[in-house]
Protein backbone atom coordinates (compact mmCIF):
# COMPACT_ATOMS: atom_id res chain seq x y z
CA UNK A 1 113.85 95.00 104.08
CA UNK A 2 115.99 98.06 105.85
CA UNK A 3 114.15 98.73 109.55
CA UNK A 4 114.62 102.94 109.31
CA UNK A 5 114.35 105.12 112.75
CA UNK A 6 110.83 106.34 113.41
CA UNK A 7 110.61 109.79 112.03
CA UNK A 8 108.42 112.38 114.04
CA UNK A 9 105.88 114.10 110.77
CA UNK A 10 104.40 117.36 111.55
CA UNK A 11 101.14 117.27 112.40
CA UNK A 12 98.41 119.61 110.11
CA UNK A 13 94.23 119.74 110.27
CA UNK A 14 93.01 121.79 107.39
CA UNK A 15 89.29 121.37 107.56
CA UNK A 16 86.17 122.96 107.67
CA UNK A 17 85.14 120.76 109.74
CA UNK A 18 86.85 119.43 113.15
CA UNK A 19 88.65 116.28 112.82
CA UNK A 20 87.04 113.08 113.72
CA UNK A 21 90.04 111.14 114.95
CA UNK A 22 93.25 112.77 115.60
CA UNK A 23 96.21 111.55 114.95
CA UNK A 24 100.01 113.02 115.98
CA UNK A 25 102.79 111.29 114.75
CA UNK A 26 103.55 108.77 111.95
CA UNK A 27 106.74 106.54 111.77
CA UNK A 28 108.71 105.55 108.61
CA UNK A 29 109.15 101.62 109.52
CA UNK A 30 109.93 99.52 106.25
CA UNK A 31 112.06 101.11 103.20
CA UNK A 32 112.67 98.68 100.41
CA UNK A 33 114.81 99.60 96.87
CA UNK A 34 112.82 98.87 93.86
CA UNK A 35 114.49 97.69 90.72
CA UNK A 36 115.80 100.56 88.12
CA UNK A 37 113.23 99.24 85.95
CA UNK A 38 110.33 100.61 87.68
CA UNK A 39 112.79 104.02 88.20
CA UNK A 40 108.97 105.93 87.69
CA UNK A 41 106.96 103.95 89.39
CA UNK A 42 103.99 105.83 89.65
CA UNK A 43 101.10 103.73 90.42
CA UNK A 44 100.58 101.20 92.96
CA UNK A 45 98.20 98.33 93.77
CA UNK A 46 98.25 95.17 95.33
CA UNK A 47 96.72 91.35 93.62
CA UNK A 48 97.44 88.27 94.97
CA UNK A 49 99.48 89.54 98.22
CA UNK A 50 101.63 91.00 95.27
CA UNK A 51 101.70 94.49 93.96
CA UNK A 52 101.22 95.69 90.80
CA UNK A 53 102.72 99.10 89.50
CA UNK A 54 103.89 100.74 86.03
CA UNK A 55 105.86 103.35 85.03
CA UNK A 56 105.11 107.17 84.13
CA UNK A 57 105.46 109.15 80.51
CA UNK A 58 107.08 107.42 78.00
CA UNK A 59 107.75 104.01 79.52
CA UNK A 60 105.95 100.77 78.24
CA UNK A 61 102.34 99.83 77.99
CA UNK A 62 103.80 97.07 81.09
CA UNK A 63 102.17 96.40 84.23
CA UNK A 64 105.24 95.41 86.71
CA UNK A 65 103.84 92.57 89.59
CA UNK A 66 106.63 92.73 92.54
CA UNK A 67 106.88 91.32 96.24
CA UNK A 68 107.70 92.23 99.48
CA UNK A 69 111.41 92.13 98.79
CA UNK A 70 111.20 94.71 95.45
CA UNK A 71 111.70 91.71 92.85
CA UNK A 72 109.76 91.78 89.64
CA UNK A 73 107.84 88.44 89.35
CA UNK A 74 106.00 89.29 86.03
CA UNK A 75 105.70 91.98 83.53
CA UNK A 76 102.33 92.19 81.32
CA UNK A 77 102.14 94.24 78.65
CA UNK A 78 98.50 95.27 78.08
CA UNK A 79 98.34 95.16 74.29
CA UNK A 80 99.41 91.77 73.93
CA UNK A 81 96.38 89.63 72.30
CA UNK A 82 94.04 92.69 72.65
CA UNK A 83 93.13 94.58 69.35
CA UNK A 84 94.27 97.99 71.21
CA UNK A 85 97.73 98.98 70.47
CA UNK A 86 98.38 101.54 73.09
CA UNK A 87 101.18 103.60 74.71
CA UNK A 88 102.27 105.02 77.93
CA UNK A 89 101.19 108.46 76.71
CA UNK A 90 101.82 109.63 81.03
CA UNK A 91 100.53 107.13 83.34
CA UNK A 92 99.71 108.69 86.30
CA UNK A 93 98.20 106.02 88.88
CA UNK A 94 96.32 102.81 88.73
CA UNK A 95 93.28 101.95 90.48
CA UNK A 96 91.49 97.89 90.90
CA UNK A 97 87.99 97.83 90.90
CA UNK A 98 85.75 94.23 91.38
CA UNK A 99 86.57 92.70 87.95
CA UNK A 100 89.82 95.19 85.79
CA UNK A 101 92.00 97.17 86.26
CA UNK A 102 92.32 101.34 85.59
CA UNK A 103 95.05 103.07 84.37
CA UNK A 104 94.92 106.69 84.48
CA UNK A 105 96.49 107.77 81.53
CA UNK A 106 95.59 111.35 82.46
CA UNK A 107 98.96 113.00 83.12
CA UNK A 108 99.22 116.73 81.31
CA UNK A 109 101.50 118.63 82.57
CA UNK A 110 101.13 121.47 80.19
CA UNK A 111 97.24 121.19 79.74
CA UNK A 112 97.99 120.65 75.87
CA UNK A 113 96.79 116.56 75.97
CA UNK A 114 93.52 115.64 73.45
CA UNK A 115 93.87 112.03 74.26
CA UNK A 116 93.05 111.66 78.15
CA UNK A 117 91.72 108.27 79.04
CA UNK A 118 91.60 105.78 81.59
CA UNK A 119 92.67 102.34 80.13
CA UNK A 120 90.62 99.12 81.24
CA UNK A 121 92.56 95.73 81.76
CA UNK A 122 91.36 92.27 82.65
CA UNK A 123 93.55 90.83 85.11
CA UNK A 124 92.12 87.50 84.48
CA UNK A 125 92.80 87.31 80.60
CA UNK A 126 96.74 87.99 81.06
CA UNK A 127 96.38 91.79 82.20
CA UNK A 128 95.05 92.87 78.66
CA UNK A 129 92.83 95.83 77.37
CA UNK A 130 89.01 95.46 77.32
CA UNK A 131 88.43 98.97 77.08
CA UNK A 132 89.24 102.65 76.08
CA UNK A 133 87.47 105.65 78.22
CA UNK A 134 88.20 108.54 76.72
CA UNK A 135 87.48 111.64 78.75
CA UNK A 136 88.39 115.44 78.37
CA UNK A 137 87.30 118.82 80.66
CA UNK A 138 84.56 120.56 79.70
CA UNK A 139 85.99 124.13 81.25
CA UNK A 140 89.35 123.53 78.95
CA UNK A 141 88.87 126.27 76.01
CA UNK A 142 92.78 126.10 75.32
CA UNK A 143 95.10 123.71 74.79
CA UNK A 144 98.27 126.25 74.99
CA UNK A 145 100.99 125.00 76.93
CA UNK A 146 101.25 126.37 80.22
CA UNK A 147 102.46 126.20 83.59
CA UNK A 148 99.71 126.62 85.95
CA UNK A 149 96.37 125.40 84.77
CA UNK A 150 93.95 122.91 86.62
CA UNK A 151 93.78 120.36 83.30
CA UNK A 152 96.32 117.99 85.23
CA UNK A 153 95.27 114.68 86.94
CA UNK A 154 97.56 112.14 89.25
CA UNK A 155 94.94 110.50 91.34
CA UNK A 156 92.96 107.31 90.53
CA UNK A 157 90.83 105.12 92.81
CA UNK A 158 87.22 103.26 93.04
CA UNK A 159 84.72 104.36 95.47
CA UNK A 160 81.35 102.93 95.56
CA UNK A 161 82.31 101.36 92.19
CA UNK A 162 83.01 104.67 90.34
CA UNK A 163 85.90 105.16 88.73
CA UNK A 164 87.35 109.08 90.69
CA UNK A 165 89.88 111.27 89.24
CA UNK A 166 91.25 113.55 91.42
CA UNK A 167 93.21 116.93 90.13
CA UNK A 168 96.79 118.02 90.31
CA UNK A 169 96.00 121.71 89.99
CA UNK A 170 99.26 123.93 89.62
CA UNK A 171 97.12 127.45 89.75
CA UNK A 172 95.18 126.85 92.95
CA UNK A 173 96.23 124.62 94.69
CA UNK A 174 92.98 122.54 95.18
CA UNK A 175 92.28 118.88 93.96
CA UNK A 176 89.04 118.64 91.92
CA UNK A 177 87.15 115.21 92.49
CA UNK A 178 85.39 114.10 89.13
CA UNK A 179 83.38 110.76 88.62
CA UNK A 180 84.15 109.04 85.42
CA UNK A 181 81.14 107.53 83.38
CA UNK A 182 81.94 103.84 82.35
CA UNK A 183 81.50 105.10 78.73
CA UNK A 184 83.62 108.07 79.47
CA UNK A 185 82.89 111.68 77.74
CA UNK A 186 83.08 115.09 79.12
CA UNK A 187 84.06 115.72 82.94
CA UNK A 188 82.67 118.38 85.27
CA UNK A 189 83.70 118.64 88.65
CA UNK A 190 81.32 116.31 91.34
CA UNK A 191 83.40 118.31 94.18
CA UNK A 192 86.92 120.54 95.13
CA UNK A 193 88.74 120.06 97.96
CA UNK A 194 91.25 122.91 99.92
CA UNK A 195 94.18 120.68 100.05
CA UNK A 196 96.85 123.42 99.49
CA UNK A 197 99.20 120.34 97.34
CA UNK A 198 99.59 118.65 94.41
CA UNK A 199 98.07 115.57 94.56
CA UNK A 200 100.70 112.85 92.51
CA UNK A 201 98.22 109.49 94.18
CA UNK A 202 94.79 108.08 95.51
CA UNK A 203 93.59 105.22 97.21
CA UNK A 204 89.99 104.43 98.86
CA UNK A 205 89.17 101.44 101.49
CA UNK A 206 85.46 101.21 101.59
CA UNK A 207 85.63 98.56 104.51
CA UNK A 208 86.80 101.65 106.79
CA UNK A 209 85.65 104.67 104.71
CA UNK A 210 89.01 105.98 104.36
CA UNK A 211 90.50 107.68 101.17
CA UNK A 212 94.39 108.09 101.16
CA UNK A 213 95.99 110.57 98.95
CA UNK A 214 99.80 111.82 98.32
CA UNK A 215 100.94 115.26 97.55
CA UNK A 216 103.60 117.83 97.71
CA UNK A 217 103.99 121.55 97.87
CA UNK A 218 105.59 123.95 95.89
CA UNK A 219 108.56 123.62 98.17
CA UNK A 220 108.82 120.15 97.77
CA UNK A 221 107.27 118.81 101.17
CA UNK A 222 105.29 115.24 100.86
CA UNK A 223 101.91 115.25 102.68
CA UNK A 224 99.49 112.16 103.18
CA UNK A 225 96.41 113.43 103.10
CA UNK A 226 93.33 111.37 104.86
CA UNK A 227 90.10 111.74 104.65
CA UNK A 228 88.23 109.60 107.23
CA UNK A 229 84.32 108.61 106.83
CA UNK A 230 84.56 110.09 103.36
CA UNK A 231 81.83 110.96 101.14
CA UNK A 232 82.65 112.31 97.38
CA UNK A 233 80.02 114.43 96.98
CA UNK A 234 80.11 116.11 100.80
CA UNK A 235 82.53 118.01 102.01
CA UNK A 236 84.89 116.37 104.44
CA UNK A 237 87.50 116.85 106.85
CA UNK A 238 90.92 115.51 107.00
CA UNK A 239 94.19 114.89 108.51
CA UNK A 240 97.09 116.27 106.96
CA UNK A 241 100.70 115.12 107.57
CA UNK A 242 104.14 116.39 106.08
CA UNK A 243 106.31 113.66 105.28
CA UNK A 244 110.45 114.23 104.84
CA UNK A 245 111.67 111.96 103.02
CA UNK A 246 114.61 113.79 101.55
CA UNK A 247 112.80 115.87 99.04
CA UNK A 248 111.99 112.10 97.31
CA UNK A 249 109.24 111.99 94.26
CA UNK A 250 106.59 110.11 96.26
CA UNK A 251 103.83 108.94 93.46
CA UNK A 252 101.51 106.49 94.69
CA UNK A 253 99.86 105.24 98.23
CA UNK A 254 98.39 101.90 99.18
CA UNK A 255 96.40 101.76 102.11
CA UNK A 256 96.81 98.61 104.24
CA UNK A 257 94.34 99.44 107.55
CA UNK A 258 93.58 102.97 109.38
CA UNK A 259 97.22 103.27 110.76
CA UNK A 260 99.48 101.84 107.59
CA UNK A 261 100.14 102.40 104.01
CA UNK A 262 102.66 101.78 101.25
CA UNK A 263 103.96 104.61 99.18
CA UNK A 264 106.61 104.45 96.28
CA UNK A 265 109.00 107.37 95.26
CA UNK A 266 110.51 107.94 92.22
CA UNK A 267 114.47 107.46 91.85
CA UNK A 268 114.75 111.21 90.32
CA UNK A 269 118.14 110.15 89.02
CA UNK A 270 119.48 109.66 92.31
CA UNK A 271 119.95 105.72 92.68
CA UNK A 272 116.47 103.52 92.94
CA UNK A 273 113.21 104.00 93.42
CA UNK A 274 111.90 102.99 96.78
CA UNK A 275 108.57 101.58 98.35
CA UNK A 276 107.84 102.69 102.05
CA UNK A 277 106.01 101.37 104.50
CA UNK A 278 104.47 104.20 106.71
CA UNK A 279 102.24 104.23 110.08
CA UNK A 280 100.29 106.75 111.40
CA UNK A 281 99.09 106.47 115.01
């Protein structure tokens, strides 16, 4: 692991409420390369002090399990002795609820996708499918390709034992927050948030309240976004931090306590892709 200088992060509240804790500086304080293997990593969760990622579009149905020092210790692939035979149509993030797994295959970055779902594994039947939920928007009249359009979603996480998509919207800017029925269907907004980014990751602690996510701008600028005390169907207020990493493809957060989280970045063809270690104070 490569100690990094602490990094001063430019300190945001967008809220329409005033914050509850304030915060002022963060500090960059582990970096670790991850094998070229996991070059898109672009979920992240952690089982047995281990985590678990996978990779985005087009990469194998494989769950990746890794440690501290970025080595791959397993790979599962979820199809094996299930009856599903499924692919990595764009996984987007991956979420750990009290019994499976979710995988948000739910990435659309044209809004042209008929075949969103979240993908259900048991971790304790050799990581394999249980379950399909099939979802879809029930404001999406066209499936046109095109560049803006709020049919995009990067964000998974469980809170209060729902499964919660959050929105990458390109037109607004916003993230909508929608509650997925177990048995899937047709998804309506439960709440939209100002968040003025692109939100690529989600996590929630319920021991502390706290729901994590990671975003950019259109200029490229990496925010954590944190939402303290946070209720999905309230509105909230939050904390909002630029990160610069070097203009790095950050995908995915992990929230360790109040004050630390993981986050990976994509390689974007530059060397490998990296897992971070970041504290707020």
């Amino acid at each position: 692991m490569k100690k990094l200088t602490p990094i001063l992060l430019i300190f945001f509240i967008s809220c329409s409420e005033k914050s509850l804790e304030s915060y002022s500086e963060a500090e960059i304080v582990t970096t670790i390369k991850l094998p070229k293997e996991i070059n898109e990593t672009s979920g992240l969760e952690i089982m047995n002090n281990n985590f678990i990622t996978h990779n985005d579009s087009g990469g194998d149905p494989i769950l990746y399990e890794f440690n501290q020092d970025g080595v791959i210790l397993n790979k599962y692939n979820i199809n094996e002795n299930s009856s599903y035979s499924l692919k990595n149509e764009d996984w987007e993030d991956i979420a750990i609820g009290s019994d499976y797994i979710y995988i948000a295959d739910t990435g659309n970055n044209f809004g042209t996708r008929k075949d969103l779902k979240v993908i259900k594994v048991d971790p304790n039947n050799n990581y394999q499918t249980v379950d399909v939920i099939n979802i879809s928007y029930q404001d999406q009249e066209s499936f046109l390709p095109k560049l803006r359009h709020k049919f995009d979603a990067e964000g998974l996480t469980i809170i209060n034992d729902n499964i919660v998509l959050f929105s990458k919207d390109r037109d607004s800017l916003n993230t909508d927050l929608y509650l997925i029925p177990s048995d899937g269907g047709i998804l309506n907004p439960s709440n939209t948030f100002s968040v003025n980014a692109l939100i690529t990751g989600a996590d929630y602690n319920s021991g502390i309240g706290l729901l994590a996510l990671i975003s950019y701008d259109s200029d490229g600028n990496q925010y954590i976004i944190l939402f303290k005390n946070f209720d999905p169907l309230k509105e909230n207020s939050f904390d909002k931090f630029r990160i610069p990493i070097d203009k790095s493809e950050m995908e995915s957060i992990k929230i360790i306590n109040k004050n630390e989280f993981w986050i990976t970045s994509e390689d974007e063809g530059r060397g490998h892709p990296t897992l971070f270690k970041i504290v707020v104070r």
